[in-house]
PDB file of N, CA and C in Angstrom:
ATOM      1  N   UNK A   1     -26.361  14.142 -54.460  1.00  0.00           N
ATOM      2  CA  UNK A   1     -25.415  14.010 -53.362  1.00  0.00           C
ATOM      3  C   UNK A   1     -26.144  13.511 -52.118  1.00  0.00           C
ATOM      4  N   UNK A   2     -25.644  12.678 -51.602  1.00  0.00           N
ATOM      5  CA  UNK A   2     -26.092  11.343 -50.090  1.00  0.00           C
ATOM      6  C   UNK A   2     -25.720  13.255 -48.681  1.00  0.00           C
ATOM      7  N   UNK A   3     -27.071  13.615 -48.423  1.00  0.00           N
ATOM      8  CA  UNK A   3     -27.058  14.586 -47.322  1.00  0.00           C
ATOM      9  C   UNK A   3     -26.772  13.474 -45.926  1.00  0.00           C
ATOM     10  N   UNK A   4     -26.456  13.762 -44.988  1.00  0.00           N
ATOM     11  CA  UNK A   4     -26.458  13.297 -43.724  1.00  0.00           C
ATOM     12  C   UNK A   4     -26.794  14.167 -42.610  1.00  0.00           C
ATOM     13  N   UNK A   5     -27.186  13.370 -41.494  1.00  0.00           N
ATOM     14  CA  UNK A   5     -28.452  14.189 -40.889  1.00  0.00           C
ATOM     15  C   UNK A   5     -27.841  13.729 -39.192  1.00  0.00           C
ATOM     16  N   UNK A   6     -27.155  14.677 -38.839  1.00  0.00           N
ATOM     17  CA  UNK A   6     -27.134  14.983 -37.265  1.00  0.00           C
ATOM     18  C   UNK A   6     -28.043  14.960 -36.103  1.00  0.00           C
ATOM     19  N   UNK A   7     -28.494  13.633 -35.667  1.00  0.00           N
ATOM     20  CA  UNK A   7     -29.175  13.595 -34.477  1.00  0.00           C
ATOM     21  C   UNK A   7     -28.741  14.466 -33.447  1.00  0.00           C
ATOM     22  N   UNK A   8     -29.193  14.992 -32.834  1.00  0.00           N
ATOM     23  CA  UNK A   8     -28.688  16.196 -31.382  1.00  0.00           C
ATOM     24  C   UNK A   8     -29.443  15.574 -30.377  1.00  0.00           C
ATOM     25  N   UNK A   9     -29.036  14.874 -29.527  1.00  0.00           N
ATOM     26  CA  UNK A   9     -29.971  14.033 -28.204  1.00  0.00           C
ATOM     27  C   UNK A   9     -29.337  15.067 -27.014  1.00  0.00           C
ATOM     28  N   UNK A  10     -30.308  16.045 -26.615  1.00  0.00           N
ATOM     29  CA  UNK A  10     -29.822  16.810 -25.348  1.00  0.00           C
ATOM     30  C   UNK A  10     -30.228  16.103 -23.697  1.00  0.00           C
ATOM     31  N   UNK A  11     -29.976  15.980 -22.536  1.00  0.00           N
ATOM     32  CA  UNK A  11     -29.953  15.085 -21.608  1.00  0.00           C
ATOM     33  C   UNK A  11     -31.293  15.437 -21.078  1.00  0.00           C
ATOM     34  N   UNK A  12     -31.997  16.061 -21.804  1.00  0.00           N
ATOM     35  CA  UNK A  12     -33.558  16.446 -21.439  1.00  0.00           C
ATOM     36  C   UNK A  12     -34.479  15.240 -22.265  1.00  0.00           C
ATOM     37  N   UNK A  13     -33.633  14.788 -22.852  1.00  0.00           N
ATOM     38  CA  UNK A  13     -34.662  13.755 -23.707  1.00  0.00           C
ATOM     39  C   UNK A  13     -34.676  14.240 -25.035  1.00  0.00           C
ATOM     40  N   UNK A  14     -34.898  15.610 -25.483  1.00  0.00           N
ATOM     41  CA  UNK A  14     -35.000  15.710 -26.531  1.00  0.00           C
ATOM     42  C   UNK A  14     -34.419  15.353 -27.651  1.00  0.00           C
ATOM     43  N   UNK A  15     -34.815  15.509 -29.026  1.00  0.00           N
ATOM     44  CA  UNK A  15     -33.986  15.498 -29.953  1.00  0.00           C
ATOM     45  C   UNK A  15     -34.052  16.486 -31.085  1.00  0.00           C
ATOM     46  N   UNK A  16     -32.947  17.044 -31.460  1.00  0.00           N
ATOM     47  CA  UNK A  16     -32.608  17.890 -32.735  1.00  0.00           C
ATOM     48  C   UNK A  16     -31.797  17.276 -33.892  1.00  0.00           C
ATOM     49  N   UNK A  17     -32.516  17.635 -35.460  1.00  0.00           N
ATOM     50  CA  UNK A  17     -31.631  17.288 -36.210  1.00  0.00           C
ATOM     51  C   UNK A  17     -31.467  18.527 -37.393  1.00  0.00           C
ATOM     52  N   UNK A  18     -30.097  18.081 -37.365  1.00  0.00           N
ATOM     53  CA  UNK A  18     -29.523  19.211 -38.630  1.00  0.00           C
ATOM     54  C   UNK A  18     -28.936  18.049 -39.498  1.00  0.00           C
ATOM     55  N   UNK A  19     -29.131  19.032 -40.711  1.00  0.00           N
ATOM     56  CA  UNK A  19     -28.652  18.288 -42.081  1.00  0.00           C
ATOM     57  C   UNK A  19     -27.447  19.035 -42.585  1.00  0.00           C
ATOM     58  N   UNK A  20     -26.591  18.065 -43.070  1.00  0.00           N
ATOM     59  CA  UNK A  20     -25.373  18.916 -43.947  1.00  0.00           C
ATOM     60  C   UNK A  20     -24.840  18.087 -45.122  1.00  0.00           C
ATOM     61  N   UNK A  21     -24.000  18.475 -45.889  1.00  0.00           N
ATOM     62  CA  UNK A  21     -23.692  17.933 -47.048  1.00  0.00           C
ATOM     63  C   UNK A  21     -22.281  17.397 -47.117  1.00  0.00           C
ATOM     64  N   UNK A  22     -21.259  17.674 -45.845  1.00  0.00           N
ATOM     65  CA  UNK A  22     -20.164  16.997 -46.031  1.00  0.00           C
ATOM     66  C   UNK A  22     -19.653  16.167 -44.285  1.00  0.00           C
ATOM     67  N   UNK A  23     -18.927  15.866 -44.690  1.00  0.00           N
ATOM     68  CA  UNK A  23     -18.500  15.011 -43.466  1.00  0.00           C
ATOM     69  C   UNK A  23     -17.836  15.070 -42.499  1.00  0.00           C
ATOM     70  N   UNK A  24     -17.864  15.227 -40.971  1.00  0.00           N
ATOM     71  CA  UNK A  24     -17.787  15.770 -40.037  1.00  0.00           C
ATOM     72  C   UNK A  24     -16.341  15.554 -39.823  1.00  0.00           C
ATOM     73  N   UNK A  25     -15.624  15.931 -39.670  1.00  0.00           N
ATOM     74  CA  UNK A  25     -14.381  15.473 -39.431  1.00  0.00           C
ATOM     75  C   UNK A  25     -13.838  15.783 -37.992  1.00  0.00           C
ATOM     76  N   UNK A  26     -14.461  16.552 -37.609  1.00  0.00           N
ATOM     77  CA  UNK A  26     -14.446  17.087 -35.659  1.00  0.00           C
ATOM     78  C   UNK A  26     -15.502  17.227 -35.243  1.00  0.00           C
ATOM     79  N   UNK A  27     -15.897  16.374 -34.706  1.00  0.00           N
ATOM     80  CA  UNK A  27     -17.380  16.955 -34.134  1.00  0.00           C
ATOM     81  C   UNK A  27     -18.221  17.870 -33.144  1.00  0.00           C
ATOM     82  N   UNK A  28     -16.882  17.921 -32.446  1.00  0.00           N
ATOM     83  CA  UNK A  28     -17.151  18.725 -31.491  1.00  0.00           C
ATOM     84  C   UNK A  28     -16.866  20.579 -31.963  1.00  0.00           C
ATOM     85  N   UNK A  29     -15.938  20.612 -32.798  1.00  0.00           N
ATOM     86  CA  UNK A  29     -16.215  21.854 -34.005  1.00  0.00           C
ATOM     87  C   UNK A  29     -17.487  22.387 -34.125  1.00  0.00           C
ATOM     88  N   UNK A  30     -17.823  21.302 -35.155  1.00  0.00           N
ATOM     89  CA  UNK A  30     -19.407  21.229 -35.515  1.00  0.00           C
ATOM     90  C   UNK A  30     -20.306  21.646 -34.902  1.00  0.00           C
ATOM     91  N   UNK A  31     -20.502  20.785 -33.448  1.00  0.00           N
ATOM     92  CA  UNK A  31     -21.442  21.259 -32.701  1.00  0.00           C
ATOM     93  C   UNK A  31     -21.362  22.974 -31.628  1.00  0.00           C
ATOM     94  N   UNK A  32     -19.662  22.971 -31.935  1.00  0.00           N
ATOM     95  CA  UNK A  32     -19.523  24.540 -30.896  1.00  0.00           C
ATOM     96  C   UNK A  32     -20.051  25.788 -32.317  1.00  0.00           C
ATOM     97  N   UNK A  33     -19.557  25.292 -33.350  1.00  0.00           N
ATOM     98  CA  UNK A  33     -20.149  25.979 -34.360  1.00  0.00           C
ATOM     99  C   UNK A  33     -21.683  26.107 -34.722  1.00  0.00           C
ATOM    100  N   UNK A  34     -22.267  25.428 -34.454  1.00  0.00           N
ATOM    101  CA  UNK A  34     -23.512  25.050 -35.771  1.00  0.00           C
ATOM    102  C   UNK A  34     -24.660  24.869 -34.279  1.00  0.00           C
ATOM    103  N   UNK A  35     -24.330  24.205 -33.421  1.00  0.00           N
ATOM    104  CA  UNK A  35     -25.244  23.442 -32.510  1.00  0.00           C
ATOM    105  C   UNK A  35     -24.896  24.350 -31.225  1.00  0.00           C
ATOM    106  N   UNK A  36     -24.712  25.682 -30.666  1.00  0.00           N
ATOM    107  CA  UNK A  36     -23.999  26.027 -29.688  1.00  0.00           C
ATOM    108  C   UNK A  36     -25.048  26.148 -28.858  1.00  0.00           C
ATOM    109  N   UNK A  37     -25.473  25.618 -27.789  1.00  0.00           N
ATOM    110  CA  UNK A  37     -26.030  25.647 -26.521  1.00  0.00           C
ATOM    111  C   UNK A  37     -25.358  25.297 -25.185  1.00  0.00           C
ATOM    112  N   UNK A  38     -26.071  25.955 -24.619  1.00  0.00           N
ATOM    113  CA  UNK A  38     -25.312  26.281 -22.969  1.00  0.00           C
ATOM    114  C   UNK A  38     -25.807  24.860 -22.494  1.00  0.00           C
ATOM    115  N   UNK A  39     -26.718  24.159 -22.683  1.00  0.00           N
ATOM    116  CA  UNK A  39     -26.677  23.361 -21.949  1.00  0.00           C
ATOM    117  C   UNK A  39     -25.602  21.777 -22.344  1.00  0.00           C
ATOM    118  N   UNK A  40     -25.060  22.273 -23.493  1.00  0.00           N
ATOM    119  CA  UNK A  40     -24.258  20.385 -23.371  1.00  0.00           C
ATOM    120  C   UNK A  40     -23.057  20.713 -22.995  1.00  0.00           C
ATOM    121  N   UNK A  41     -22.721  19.656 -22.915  1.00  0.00           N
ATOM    122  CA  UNK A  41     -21.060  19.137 -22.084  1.00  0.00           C
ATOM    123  C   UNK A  41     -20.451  18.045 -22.981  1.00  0.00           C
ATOM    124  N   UNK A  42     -20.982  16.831 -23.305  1.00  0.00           N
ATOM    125  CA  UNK A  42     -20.056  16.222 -24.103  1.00  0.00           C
ATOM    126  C   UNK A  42     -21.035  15.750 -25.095  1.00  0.00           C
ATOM    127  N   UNK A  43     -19.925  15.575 -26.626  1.00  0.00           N
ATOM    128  CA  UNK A  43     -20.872  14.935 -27.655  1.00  0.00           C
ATOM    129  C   UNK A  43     -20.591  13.556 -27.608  1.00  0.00           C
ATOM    130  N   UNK A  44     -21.150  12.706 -28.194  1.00  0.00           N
ATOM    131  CA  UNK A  44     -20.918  11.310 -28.307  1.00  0.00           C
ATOM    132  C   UNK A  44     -20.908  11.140 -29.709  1.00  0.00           C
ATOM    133  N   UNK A  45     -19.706  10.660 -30.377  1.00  0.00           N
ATOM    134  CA  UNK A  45     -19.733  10.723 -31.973  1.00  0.00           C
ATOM    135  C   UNK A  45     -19.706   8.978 -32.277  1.00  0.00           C
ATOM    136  N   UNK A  46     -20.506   8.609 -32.624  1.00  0.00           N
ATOM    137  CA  UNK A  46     -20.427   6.833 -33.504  1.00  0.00           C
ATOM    138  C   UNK A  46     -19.691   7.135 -34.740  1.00  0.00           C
ATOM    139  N   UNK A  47     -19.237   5.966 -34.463  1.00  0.00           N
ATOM    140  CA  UNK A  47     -19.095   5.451 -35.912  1.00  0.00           C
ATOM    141  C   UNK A  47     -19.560   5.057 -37.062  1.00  0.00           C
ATOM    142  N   UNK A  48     -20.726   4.694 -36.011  1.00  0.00           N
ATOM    143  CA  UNK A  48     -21.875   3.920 -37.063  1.00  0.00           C
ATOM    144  C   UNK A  48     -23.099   4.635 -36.409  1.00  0.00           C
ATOM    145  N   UNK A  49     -24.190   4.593 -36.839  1.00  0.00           N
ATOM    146  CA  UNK A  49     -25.490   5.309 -36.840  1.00  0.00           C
ATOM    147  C   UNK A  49     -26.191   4.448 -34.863  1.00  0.00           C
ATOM    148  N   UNK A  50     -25.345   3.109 -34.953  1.00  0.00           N
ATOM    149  CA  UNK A  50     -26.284   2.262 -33.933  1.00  0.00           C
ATOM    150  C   UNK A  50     -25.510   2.522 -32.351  1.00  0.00           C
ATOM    151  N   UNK A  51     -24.176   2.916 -32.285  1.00  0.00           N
ATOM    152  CA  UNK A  51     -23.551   3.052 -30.857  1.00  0.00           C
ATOM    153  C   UNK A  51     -22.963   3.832 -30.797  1.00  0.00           C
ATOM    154  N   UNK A  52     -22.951   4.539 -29.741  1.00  0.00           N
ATOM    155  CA  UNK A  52     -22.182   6.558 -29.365  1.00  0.00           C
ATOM    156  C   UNK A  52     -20.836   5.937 -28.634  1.00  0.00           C
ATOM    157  N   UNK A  53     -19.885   6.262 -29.009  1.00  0.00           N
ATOM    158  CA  UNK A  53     -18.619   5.481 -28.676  1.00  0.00           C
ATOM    159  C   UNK A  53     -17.207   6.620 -28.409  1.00  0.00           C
ATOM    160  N   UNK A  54     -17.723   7.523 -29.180  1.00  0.00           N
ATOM    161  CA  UNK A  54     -16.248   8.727 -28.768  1.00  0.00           C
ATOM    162  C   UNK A  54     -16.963  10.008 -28.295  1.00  0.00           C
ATOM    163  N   UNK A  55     -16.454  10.030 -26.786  1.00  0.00           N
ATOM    164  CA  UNK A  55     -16.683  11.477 -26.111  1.00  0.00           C
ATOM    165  C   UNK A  55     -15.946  12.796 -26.588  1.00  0.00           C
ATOM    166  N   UNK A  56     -16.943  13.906 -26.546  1.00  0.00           N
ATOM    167  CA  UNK A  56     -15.911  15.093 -26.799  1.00  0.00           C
ATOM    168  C   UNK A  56     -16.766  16.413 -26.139  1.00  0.00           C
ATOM    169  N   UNK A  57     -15.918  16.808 -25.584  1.00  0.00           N
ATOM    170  CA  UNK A  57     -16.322  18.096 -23.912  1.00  0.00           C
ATOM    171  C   UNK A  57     -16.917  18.883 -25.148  1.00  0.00           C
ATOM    172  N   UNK A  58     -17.945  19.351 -24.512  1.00  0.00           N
ATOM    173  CA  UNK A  58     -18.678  20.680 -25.285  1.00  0.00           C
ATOM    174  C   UNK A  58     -19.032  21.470 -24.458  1.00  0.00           C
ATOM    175  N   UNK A  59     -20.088  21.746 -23.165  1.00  0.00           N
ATOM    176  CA  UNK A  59     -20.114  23.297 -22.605  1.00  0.00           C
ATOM    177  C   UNK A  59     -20.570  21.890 -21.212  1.00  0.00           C
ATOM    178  N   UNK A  60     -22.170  22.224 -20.796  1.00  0.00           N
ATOM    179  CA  UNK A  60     -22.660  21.931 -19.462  1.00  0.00           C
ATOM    180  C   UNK A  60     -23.435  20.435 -19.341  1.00  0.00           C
ATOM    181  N   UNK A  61     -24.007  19.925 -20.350  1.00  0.00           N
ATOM    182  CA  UNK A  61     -24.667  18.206 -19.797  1.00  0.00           C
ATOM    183  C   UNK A  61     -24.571  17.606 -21.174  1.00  0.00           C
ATOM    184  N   UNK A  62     -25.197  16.223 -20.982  1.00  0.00           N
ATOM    185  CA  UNK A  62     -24.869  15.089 -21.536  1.00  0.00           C
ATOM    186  C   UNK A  62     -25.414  15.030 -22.735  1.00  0.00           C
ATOM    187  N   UNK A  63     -24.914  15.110 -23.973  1.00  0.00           N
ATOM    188  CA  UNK A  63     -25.574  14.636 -25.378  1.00  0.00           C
ATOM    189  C   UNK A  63     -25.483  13.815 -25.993  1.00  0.00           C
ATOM    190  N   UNK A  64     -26.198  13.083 -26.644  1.00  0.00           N
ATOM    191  CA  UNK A  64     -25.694  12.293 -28.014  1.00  0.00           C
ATOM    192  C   UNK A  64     -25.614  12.860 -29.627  1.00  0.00           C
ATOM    193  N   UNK A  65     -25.040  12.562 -29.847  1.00  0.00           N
ATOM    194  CA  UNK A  65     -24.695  13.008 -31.035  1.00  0.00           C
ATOM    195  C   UNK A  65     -24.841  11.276 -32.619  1.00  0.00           C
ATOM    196  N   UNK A  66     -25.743  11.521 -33.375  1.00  0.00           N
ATOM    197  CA  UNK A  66     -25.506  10.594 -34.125  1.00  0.00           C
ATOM    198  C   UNK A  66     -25.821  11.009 -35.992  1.00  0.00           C
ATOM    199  N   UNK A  67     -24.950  10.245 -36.317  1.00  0.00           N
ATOM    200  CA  UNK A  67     -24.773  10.686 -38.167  1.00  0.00           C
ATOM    201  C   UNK A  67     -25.427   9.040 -39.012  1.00  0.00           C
ATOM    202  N   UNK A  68     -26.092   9.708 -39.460  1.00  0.00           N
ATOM    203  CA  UNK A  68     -27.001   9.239 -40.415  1.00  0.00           C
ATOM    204  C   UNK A  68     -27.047   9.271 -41.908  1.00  0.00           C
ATOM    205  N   UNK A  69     -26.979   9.050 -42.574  1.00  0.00           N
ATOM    206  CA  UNK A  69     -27.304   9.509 -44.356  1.00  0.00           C
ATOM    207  C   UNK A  69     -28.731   9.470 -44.387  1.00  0.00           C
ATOM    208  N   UNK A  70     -29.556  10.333 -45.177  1.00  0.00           N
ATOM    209  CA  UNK A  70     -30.636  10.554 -45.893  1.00  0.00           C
ATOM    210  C   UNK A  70     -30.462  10.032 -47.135  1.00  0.00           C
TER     211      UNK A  70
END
């Protein structure tokens, strides 16, 4: 089974990744579930692995959010 792998870009620069096995269908779910930190405010969900294109409010600053396959 094709895993896919959640970039977490927090507005500090950093980056986090989590892996999962099915397909995100809310992302902002996801991340209040799985990814919950005080510091973000919105996710950025692509479509594609190369441009962050749909905002979605999460708690306090700026993230990216990107999906990948392994």
């Amino acid at each position: 089974m094709t895993e896919k792998v959640a970039t977490i870009k927090l507005i500090d620069g950093s980056e986090h990744e989590t892996v999962f096995e099915r397909d995100i269908t809310d992302p902002k779910s996801f991340i209040e579930s799985n990814i919950l930190n005080n510091r973000l405010i919105r996710v950025i969900n692509p479509k594609n692995s190369e441009s962050f294109d749909e905002e979605y409010i999460v708690s306090k600053n700026i993230i990216a959010f990107r999906i990948s396959e392994s």
